[in-house]
N, C-alpha and C. Protein backbone atom coordinates (compact mmCIF):
# COMPACT_ATOMS: atom_id res chain seq x y z
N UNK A 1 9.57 -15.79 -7.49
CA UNK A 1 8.23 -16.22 -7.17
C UNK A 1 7.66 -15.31 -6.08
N UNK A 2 6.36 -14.89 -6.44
CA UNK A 2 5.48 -14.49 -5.11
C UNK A 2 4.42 -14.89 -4.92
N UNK A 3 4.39 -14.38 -3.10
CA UNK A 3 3.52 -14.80 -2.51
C UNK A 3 2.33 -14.08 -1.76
N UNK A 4 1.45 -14.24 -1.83
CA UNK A 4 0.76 -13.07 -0.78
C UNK A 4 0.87 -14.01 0.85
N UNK A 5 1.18 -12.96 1.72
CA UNK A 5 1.69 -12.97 2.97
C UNK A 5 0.29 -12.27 3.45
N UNK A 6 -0.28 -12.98 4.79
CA UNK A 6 -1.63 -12.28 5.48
C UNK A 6 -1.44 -12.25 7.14
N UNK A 7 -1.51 -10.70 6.92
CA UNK A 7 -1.09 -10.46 8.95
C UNK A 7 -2.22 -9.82 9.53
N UNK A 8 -2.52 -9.69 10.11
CA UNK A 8 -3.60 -8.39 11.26
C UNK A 8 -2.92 -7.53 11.73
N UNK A 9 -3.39 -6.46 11.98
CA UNK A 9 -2.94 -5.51 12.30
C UNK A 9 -4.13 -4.74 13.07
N UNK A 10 -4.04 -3.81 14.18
CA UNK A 10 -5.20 -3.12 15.18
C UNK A 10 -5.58 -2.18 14.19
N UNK A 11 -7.40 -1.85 13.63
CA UNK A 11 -7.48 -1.42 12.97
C UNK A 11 -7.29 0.25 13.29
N UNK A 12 -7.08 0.81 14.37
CA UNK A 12 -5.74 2.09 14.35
C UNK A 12 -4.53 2.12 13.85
N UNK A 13 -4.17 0.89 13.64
CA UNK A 13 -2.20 0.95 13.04
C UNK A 13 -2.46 0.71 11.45
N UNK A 14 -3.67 0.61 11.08
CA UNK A 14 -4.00 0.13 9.21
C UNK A 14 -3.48 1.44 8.76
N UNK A 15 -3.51 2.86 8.94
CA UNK A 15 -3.53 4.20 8.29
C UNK A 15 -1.83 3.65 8.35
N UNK A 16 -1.00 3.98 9.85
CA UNK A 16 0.83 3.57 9.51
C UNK A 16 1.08 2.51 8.90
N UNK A 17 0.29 1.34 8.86
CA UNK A 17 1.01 0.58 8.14
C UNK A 17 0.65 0.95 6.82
N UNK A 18 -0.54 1.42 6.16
CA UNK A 18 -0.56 2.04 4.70
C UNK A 18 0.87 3.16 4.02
N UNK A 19 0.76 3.90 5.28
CA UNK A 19 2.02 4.47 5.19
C UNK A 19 2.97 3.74 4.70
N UNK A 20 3.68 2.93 5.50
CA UNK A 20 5.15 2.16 5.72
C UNK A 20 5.44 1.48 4.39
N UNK A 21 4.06 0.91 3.87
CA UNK A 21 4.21 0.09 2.67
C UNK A 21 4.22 1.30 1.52
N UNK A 22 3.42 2.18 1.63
CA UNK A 22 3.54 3.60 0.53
C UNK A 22 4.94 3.55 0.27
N UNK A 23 5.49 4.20 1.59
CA UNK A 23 6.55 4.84 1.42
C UNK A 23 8.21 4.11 1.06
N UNK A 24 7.86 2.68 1.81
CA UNK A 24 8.47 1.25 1.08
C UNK A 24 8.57 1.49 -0.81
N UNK A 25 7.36 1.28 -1.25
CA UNK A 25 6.96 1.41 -2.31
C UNK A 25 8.17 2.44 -3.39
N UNK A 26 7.59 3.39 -2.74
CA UNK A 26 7.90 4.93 -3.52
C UNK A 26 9.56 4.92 -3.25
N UNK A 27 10.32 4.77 -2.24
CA UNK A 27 11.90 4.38 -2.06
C UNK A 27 12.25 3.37 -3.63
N UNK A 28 11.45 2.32 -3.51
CA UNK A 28 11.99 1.49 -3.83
C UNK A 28 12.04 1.60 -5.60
N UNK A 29 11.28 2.58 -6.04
CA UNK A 29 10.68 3.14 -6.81
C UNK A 29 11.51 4.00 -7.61
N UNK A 30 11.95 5.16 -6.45
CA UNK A 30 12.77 5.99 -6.82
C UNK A 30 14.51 5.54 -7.02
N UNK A 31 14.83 3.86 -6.48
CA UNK A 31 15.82 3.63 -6.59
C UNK A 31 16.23 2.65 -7.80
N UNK A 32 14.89 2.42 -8.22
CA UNK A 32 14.62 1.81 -9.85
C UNK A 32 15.05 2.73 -10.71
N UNK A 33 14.46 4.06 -10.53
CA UNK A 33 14.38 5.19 -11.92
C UNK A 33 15.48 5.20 -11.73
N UNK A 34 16.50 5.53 -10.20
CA UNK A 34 17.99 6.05 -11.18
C UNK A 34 18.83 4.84 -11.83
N UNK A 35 18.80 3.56 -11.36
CA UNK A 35 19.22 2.59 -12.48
C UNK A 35 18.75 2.49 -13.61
N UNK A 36 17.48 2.88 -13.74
CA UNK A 36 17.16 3.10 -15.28
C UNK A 36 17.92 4.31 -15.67
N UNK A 37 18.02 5.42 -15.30
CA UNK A 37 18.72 6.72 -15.72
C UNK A 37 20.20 6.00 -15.95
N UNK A 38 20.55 5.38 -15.30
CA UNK A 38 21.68 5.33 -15.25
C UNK A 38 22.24 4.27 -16.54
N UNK A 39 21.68 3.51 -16.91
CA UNK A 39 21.80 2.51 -18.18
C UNK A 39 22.61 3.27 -19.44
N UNK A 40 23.03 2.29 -20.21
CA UNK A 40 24.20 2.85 -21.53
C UNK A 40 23.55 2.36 -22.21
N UNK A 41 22.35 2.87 -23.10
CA UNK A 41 21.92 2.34 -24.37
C UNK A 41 23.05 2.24 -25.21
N UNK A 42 24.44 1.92 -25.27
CA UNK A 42 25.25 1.69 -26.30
C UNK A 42 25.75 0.16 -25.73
N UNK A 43 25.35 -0.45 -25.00
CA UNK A 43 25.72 -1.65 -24.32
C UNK A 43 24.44 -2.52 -24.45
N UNK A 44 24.01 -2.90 -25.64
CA UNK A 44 22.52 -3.55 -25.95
C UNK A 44 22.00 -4.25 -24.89
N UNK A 45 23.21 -5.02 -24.56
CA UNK A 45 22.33 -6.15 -23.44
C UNK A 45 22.55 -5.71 -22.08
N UNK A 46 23.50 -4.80 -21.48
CA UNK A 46 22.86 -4.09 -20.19
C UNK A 46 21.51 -3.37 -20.39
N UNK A 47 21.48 -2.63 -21.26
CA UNK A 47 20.36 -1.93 -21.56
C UNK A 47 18.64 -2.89 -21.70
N UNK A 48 19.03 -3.74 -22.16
CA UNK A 48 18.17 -4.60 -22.42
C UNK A 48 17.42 -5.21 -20.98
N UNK A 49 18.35 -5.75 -20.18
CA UNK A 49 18.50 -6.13 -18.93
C UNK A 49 18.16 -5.37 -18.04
N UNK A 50 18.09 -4.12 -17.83
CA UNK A 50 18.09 -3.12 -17.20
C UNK A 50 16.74 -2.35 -17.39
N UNK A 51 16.39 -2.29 -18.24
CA UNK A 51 14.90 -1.92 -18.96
C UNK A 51 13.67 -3.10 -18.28
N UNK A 52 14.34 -4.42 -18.55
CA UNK A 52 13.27 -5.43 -17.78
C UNK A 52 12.90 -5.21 -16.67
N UNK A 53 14.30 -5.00 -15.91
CA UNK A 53 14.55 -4.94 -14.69
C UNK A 53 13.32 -3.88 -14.04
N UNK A 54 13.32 -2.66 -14.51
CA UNK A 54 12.81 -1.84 -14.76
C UNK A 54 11.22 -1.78 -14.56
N UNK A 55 10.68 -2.75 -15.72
CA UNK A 55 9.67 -3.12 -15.64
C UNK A 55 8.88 -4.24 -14.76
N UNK A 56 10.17 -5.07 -14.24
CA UNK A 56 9.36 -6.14 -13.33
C UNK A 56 9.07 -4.82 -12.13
N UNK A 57 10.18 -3.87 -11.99
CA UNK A 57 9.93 -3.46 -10.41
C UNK A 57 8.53 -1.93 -10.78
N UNK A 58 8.50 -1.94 -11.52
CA UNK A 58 7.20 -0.95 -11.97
C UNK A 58 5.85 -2.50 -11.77
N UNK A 59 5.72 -3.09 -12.37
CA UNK A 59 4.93 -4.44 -11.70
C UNK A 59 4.71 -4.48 -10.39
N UNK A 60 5.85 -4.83 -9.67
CA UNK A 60 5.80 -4.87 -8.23
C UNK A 60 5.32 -3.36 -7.50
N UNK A 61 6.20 -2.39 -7.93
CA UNK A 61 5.40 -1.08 -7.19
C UNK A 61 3.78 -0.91 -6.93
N UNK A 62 3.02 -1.18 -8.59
CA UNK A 62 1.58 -1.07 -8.67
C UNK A 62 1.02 -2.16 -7.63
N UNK A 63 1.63 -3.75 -7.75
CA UNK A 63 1.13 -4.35 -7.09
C UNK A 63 0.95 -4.09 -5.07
N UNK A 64 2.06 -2.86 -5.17
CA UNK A 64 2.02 -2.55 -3.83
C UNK A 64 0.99 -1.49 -3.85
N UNK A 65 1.09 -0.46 -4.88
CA UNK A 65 0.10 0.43 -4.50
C UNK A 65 -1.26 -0.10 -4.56
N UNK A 66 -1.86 -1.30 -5.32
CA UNK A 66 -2.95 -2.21 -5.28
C UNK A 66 -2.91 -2.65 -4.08
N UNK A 67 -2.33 -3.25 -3.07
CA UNK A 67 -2.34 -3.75 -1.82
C UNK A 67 -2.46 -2.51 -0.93
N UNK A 68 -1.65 -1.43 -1.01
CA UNK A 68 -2.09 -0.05 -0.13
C UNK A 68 -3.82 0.42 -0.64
N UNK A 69 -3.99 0.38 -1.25
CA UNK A 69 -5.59 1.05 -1.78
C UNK A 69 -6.65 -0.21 -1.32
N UNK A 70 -6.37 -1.26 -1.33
CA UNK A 70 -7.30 -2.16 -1.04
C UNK A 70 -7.47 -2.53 0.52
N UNK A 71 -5.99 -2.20 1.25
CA UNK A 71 -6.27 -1.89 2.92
C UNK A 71 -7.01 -0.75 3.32
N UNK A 72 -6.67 0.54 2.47
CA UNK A 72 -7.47 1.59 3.04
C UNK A 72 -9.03 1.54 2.66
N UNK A 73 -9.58 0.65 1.38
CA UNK A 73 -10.98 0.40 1.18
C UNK A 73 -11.32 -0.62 2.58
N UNK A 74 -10.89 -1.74 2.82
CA UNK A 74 -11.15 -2.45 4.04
C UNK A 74 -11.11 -1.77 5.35
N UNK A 75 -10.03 -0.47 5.45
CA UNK A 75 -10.01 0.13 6.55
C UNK A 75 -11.52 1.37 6.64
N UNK A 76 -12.06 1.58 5.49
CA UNK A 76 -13.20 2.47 5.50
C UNK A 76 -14.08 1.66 5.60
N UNK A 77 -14.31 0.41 4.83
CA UNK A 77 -15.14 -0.23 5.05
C UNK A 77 -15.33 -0.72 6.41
N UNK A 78 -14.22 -1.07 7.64
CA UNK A 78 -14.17 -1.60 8.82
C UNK A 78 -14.98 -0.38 9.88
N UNK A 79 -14.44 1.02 9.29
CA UNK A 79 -14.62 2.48 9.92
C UNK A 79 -16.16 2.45 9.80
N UNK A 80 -17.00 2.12 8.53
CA UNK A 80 -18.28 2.36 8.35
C UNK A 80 -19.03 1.70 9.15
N UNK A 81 -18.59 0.23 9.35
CA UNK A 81 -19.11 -0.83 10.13
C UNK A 81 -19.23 -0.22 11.62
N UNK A 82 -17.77 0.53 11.59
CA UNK A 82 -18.08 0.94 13.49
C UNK A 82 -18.99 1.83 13.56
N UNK A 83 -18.86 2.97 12.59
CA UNK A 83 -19.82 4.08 12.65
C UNK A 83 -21.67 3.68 12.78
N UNK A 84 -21.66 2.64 12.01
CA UNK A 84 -23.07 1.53 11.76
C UNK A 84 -23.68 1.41 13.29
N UNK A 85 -22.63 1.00 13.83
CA UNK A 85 -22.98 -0.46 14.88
C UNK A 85 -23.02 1.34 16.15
N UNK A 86 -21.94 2.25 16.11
CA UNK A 86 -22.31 3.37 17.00
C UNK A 86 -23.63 3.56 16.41
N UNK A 87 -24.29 4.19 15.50
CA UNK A 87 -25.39 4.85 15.59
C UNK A 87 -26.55 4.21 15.59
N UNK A 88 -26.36 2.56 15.34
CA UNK A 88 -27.47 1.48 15.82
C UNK A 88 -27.76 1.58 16.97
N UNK A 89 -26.51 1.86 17.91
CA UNK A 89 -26.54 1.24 19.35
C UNK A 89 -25.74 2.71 20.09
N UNK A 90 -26.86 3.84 20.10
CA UNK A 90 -25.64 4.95 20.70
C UNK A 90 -25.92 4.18 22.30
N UNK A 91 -24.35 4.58 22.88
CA UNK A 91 -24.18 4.96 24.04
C UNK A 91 -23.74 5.92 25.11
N UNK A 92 -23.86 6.34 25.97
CA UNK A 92 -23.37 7.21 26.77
C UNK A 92 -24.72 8.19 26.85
N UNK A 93 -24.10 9.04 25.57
CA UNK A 93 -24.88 10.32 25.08
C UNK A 93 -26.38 10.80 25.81
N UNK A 94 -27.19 9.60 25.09
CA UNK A 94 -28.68 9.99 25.07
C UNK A 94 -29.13 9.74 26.36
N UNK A 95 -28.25 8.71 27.04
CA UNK A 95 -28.88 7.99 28.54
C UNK A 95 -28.25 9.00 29.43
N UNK A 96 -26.84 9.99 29.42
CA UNK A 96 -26.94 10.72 30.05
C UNK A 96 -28.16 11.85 30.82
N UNK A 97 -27.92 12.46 31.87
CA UNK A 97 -28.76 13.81 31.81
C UNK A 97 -29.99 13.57 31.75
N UNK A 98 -30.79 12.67 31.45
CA UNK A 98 -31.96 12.29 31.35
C UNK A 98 -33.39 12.03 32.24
């Protein structure tokens, strides 16, 4: 069974944690393919078993790379908002020197 799990994070640490879960991902990924490599299509039902296996964790990978792509849209979208609210409201800059 899963669950979606919801944390915060400082929106500076969203880029590493995109990372962490990528690279989570892609490990976990690459340690699927060699059990699939590794299977005896002459053993029907390891093979069989092993192929599922296979496929639930190809499921789960996308569903991670769907959760990495949808933080970094929220993290641009959060970025645009700041960029918004700076050029609504500059400070420093213009009131300097003046």
């Amino acid at each position: 069974m899963k669950v979606n799990v919801t944390y915060s994070v400082d929106l500076k640490e969203v880029p590493l944690e995109i990372d962490r879960l990528f690279r989570n991902a892609i490990k976990d990924l690459h340690l699927s393919l060699k059990n699939l490599e590794a299977l005896d299509s002459n053993s029907i039902m390891e093979f069989i078993e092993g192929v599922h296996d296979f496929r639930k964790g190809l499921y789960d990978f996308d569903s991670r790379l769907d959760e990495c792509h949808t933080m970094g849209r929220g993290y641009i979208a959060a970025l645009g908002g700041a960029l918004e609210s700076k050029a609504q409201n500059p400070i420093g800059d213009q009131n300097e020197g003046g």
